[in-house]
PDB file of N, CA and C in Angstrom:
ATOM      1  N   UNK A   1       5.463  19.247   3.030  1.00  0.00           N
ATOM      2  CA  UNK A   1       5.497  18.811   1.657  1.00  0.00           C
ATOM      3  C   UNK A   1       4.087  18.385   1.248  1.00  0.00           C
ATOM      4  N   UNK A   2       3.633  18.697   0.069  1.00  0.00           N
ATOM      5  CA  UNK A   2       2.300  18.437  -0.685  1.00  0.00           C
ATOM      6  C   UNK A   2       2.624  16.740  -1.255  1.00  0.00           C
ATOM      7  N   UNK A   3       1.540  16.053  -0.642  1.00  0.00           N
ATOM      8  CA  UNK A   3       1.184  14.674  -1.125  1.00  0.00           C
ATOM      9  C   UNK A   3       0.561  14.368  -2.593  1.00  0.00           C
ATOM     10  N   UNK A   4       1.505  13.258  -3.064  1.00  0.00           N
ATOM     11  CA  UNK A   4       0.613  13.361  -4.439  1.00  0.00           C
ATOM     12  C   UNK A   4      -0.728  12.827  -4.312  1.00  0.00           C
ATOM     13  N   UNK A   5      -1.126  13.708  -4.903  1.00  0.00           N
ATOM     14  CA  UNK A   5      -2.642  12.764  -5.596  1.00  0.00           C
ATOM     15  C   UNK A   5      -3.174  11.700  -5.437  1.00  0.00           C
ATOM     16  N   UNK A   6      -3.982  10.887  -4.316  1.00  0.00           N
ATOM     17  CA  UNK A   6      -4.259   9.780  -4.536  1.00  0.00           C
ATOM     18  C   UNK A   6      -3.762   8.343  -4.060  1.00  0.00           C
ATOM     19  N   UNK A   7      -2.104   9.194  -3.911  1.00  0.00           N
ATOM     20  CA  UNK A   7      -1.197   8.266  -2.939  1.00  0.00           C
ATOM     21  C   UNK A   7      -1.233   7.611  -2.063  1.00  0.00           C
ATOM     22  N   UNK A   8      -1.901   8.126  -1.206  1.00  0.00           N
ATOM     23  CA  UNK A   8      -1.947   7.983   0.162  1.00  0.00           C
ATOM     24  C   UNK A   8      -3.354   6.607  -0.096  1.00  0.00           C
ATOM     25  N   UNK A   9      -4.305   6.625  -0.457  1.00  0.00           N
ATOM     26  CA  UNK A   9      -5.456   6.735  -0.727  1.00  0.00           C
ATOM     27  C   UNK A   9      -5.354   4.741  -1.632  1.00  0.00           C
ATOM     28  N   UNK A  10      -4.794   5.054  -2.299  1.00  0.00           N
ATOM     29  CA  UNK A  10      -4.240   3.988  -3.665  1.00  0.00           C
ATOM     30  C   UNK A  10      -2.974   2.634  -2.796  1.00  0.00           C
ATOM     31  N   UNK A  11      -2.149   3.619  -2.113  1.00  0.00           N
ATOM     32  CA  UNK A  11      -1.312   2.149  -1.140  1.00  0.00           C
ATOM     33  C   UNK A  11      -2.026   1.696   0.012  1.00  0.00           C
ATOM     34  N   UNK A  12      -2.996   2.570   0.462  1.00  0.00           N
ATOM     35  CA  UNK A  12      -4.129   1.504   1.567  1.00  0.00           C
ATOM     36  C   UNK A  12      -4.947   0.353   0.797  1.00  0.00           C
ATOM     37  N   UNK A  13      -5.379   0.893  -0.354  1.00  0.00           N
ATOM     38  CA  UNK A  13      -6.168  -0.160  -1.197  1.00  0.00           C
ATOM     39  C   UNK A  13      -5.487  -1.297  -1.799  1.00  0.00           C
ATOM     40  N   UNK A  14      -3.734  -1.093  -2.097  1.00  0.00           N
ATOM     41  CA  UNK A  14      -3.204  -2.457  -2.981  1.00  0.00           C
ATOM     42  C   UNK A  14      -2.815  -2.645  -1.571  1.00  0.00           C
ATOM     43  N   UNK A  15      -2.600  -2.529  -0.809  1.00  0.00           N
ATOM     44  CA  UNK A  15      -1.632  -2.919   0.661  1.00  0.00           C
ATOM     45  C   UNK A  15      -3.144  -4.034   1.285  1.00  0.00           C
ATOM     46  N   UNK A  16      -4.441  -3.744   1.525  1.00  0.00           N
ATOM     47  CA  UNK A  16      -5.289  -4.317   1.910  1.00  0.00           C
ATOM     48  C   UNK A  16      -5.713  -5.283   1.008  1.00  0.00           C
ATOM     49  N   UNK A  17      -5.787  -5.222  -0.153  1.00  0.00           N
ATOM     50  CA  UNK A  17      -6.305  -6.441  -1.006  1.00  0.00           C
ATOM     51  C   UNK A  17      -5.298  -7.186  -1.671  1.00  0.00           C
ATOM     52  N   UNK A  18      -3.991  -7.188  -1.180  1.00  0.00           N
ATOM     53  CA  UNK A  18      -2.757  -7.614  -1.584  1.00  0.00           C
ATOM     54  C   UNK A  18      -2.794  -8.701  -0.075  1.00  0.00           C
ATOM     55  N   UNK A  19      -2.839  -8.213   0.974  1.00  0.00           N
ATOM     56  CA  UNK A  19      -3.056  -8.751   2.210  1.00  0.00           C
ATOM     57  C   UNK A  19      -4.426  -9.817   2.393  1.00  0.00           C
ATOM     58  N   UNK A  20      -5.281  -9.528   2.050  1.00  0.00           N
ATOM     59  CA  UNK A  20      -5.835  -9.908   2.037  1.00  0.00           C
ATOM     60  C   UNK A  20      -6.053 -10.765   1.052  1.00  0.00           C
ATOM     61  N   UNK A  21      -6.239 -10.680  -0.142  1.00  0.00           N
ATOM     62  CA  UNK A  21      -5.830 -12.000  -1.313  1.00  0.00           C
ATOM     63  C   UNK A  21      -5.069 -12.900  -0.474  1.00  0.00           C
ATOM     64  N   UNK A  22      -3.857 -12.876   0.248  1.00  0.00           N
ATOM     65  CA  UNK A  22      -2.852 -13.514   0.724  1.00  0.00           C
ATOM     66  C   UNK A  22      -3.394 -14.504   1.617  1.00  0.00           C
ATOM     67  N   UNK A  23      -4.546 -14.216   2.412  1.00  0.00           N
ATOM     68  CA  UNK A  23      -5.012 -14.171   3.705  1.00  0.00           C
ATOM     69  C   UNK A  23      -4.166 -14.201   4.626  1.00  0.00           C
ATOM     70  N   UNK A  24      -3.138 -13.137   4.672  1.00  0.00           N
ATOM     71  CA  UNK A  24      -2.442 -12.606   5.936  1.00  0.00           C
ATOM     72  C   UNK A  24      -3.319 -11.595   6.864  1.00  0.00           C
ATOM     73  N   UNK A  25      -3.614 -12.217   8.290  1.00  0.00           N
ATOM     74  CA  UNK A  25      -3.929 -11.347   9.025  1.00  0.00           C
ATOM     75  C   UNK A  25      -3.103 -10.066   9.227  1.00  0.00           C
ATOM     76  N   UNK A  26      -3.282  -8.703   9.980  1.00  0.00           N
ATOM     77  CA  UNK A  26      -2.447  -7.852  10.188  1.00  0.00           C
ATOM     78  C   UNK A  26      -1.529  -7.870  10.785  1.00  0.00           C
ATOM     79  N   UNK A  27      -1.699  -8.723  11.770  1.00  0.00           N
ATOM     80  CA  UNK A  27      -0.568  -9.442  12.689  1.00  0.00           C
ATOM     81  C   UNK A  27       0.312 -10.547  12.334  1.00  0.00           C
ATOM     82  N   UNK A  28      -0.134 -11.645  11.477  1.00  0.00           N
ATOM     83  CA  UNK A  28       0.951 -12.100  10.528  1.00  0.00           C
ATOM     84  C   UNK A  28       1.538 -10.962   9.960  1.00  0.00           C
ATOM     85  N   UNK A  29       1.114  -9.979   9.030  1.00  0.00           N
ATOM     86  CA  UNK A  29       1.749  -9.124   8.386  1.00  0.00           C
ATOM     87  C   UNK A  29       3.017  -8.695   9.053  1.00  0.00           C
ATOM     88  N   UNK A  30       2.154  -7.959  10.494  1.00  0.00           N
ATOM     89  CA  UNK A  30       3.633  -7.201  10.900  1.00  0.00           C
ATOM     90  C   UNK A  30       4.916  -8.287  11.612  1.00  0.00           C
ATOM     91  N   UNK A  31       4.810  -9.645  11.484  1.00  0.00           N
ATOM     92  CA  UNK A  31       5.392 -10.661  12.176  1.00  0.00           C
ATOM     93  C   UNK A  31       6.141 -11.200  10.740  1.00  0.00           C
ATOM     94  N   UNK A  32       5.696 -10.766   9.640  1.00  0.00           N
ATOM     95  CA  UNK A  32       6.657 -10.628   8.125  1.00  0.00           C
ATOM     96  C   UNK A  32       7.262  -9.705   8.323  1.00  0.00           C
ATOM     97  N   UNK A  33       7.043  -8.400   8.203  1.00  0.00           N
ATOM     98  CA  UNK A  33       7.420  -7.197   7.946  1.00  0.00           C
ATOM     99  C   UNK A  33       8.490  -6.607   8.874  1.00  0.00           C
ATOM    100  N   UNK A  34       8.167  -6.929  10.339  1.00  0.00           N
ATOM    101  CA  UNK A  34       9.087  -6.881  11.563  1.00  0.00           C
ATOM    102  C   UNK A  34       8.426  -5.678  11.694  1.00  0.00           C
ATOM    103  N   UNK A  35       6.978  -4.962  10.964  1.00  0.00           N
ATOM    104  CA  UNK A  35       6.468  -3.545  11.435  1.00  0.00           C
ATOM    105  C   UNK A  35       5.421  -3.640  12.114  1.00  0.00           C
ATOM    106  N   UNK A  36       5.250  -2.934  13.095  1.00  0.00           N
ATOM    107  CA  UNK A  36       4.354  -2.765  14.257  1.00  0.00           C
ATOM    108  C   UNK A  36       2.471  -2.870  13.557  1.00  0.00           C
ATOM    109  N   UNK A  37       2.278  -3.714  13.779  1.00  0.00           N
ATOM    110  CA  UNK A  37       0.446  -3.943  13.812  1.00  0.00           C
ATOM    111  C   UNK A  37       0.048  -2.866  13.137  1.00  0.00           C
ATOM    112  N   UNK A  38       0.214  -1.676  14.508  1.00  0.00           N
ATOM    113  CA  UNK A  38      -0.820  -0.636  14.413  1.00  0.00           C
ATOM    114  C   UNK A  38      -0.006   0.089  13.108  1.00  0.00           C
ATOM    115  N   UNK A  39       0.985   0.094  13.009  1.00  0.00           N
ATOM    116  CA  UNK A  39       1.761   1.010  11.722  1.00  0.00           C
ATOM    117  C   UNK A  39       1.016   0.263  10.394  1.00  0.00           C
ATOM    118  N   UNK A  40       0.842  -1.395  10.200  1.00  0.00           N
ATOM    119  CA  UNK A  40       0.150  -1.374   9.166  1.00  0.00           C
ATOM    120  C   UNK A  40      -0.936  -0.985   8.750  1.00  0.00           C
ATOM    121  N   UNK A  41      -2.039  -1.170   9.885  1.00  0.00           N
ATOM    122  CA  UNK A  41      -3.473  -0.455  10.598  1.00  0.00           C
ATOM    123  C   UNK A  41      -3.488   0.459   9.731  1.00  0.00           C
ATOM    124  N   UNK A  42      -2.639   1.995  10.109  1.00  0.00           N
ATOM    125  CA  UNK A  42      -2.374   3.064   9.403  1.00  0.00           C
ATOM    126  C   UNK A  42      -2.610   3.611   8.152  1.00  0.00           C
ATOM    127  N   UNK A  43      -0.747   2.118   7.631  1.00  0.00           N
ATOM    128  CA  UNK A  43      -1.219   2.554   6.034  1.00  0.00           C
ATOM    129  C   UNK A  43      -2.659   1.912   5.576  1.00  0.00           C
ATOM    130  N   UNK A  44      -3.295   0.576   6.196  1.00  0.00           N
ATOM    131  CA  UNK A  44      -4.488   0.732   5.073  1.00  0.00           C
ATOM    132  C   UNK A  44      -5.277   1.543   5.573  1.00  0.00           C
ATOM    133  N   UNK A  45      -5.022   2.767   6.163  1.00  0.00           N
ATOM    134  CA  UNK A  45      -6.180   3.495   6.480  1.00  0.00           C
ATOM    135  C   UNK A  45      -5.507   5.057   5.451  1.00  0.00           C
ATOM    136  N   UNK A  46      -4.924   5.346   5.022  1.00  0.00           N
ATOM    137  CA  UNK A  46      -4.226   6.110   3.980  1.00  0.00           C
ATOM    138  C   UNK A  46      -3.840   7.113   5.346  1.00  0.00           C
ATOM    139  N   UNK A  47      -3.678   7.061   6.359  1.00  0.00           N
ATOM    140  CA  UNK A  47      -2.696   7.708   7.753  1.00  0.00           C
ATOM    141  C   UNK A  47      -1.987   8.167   7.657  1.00  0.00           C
ATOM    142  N   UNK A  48      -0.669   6.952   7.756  1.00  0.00           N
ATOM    143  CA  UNK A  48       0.863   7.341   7.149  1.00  0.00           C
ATOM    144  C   UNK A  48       0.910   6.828   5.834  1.00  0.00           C
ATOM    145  N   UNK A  49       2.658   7.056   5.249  1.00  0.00           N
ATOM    146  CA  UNK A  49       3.560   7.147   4.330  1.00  0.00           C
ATOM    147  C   UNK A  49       4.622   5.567   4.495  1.00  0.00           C
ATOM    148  N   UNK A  50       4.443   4.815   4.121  1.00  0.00           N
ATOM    149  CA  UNK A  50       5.925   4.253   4.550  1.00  0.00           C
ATOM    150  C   UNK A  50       7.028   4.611   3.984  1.00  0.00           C
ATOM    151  N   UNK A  51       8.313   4.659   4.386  1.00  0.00           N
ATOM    152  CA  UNK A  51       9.611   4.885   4.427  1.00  0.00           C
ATOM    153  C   UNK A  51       9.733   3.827   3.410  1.00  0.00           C
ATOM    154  N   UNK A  52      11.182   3.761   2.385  1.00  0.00           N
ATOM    155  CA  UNK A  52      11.209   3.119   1.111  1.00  0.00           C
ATOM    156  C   UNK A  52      11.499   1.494   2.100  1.00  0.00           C
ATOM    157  N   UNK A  53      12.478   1.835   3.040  1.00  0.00           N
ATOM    158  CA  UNK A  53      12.875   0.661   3.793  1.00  0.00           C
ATOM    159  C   UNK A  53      11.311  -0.462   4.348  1.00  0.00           C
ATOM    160  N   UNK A  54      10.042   0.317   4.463  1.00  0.00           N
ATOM    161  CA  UNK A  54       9.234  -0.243   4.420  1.00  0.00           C
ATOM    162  C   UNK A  54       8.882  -0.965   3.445  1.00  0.00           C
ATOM    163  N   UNK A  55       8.764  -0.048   2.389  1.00  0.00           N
ATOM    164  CA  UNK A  55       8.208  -1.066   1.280  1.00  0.00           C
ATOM    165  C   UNK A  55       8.782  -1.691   1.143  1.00  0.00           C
ATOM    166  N   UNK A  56      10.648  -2.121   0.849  1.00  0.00           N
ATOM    167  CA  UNK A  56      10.676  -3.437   0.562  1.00  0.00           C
ATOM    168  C   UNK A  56      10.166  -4.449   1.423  1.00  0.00           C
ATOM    169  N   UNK A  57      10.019  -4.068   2.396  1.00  0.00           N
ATOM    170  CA  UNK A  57       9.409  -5.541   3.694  1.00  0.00           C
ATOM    171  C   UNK A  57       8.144  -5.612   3.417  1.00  0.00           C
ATOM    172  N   UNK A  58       7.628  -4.881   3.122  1.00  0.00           N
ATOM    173  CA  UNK A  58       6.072  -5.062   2.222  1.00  0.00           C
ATOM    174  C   UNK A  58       5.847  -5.683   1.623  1.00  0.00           C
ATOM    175  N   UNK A  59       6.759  -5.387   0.173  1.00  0.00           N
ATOM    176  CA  UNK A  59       6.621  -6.448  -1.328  1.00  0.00           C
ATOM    177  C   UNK A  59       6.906  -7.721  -0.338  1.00  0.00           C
ATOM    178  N   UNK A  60       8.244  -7.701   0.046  1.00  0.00           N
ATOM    179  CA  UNK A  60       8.410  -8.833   0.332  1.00  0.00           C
ATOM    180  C   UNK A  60       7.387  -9.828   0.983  1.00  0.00           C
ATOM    181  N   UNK A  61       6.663  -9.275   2.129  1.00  0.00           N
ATOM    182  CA  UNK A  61       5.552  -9.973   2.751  1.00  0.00           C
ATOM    183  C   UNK A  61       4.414 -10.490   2.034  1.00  0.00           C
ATOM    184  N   UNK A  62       4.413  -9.542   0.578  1.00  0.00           N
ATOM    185  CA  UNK A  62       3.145  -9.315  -0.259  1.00  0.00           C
ATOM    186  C   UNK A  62       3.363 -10.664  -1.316  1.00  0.00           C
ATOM    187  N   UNK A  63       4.630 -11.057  -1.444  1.00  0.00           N
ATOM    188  CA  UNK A  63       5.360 -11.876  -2.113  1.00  0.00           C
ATOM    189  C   UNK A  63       5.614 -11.201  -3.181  1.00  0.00           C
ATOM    190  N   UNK A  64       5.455 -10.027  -3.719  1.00  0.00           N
ATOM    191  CA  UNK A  64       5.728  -9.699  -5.035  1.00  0.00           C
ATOM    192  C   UNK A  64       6.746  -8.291  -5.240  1.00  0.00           C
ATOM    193  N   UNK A  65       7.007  -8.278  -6.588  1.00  0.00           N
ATOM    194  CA  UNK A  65       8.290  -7.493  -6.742  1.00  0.00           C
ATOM    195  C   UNK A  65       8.295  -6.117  -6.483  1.00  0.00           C
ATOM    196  N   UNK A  66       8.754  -5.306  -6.151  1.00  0.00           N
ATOM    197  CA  UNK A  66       8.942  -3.586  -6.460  1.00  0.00           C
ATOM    198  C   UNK A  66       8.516  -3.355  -7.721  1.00  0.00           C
ATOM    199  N   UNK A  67       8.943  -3.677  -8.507  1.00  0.00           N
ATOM    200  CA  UNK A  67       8.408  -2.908  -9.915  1.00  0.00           C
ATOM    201  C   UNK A  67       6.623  -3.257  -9.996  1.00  0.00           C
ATOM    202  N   UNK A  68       6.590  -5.069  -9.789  1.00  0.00           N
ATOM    203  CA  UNK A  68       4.760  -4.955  -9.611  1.00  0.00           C
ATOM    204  C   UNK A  68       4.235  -4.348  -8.710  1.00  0.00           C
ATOM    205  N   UNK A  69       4.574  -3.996  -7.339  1.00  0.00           N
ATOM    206  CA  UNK A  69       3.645  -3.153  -6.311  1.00  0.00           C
ATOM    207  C   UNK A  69       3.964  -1.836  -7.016  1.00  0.00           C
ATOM    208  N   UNK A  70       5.038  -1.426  -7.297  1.00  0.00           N
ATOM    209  CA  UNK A  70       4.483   0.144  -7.758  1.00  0.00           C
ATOM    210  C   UNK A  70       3.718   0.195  -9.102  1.00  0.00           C
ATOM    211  N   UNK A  71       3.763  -0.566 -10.209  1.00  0.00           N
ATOM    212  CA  UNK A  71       2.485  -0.939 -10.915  1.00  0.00           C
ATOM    213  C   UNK A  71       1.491  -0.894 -10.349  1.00  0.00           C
ATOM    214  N   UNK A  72       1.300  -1.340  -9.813  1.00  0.00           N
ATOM    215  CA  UNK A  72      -0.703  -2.020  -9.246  1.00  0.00           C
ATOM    216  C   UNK A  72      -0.499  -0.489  -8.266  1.00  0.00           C
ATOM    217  N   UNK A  73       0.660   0.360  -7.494  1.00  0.00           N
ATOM    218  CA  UNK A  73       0.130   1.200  -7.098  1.00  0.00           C
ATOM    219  C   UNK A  73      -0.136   2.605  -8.251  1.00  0.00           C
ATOM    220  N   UNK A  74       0.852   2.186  -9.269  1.00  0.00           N
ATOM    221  CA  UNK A  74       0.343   3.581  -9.886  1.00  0.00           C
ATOM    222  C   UNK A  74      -1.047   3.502 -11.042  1.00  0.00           C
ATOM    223  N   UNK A  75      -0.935   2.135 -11.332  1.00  0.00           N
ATOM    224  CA  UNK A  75      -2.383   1.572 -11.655  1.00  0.00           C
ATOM    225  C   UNK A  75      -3.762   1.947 -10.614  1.00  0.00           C
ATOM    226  N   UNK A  76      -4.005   1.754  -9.603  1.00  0.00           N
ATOM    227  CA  UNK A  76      -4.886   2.401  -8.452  1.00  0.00           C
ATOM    228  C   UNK A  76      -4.907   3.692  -8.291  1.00  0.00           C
ATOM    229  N   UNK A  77      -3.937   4.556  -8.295  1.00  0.00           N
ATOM    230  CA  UNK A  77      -4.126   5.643  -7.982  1.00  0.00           C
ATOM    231  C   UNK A  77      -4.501   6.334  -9.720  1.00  0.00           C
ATOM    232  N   UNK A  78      -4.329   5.912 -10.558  1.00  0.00           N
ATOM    233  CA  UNK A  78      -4.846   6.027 -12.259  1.00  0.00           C
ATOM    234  C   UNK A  78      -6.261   5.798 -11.999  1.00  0.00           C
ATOM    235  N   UNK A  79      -7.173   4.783 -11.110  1.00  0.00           N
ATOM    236  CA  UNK A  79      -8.265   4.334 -11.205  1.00  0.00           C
ATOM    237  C   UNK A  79      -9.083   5.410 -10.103  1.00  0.00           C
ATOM    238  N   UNK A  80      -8.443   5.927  -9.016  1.00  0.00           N
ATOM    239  CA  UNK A  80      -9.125   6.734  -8.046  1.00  0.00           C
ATOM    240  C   UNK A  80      -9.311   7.968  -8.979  1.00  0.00           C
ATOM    241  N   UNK A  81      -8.070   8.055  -9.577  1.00  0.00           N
ATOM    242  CA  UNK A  81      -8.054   9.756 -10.280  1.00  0.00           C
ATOM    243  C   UNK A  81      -9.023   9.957 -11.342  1.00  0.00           C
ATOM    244  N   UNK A  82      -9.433   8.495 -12.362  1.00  0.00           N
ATOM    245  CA  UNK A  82     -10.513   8.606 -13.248  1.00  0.00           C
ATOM    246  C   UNK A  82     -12.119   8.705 -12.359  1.00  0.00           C
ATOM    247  N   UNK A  83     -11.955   8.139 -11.486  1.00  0.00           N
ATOM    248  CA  UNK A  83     -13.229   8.091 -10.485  1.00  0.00           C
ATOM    249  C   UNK A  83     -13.430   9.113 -10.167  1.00  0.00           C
ATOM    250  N   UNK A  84     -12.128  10.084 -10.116  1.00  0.00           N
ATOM    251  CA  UNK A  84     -12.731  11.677  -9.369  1.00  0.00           C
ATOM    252  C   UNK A  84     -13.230  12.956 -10.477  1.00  0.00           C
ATOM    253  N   UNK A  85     -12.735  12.116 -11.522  1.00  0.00           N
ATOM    254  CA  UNK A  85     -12.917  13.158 -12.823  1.00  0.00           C
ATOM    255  C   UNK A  85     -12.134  13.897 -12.726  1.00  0.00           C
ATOM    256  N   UNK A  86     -10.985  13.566 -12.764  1.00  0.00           N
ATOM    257  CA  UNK A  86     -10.090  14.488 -12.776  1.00  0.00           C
ATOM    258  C   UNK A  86      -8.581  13.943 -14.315  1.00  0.00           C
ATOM    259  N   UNK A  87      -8.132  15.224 -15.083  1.00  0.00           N
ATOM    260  CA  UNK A  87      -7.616  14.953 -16.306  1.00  0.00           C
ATOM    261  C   UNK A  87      -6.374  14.631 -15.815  1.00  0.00           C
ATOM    262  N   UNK A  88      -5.520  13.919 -16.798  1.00  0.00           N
ATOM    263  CA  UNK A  88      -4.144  13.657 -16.350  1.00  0.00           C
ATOM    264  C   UNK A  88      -3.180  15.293 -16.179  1.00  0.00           C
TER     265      UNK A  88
END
């Protein structure tokens, strides 16, 4: 399957400065999340995908809602895509 645009790219960046604003180490993180260290490692490295069952343990860790993390993610990936020059 073809990845959208930016995706991958846009949830390493709100996932790391969401974490980090927090000052959750990665290892607090995955000790919220119940997900393995290196799996968070990953996504902020745009690696993997998480599974939807991830993200909610995400928001949740992140403290904030589903509807705001996919905001701020489709907001980011709006900001990579103007950066690349590329049209809607």
């Amino acid at each position: 399957m073809e990845e959208y645009p930016h995706l991958s790219e846009a949830l390493a960046l709100v996932l790391r400065r969401r974490r980090e604003g927090l000052g959750l180490s990665k290892l607090r993180m995955s000790e919220e999340t119940r997900l393995e260290r290196a799996y968070i490692t990953s996504l902020e490295r745009g690696d993997k995908r998480p599974t939807l069952n991830a993200v909610f343990f995400l928001c949740d860790a992140l403290k904030m809602s589903r509807r705001d993390f996919l905001a701020e993610l489709e907001a980011e990936m709006e900001r990579l895509k103007a950066r690349a020059g590329e049209g809607r």
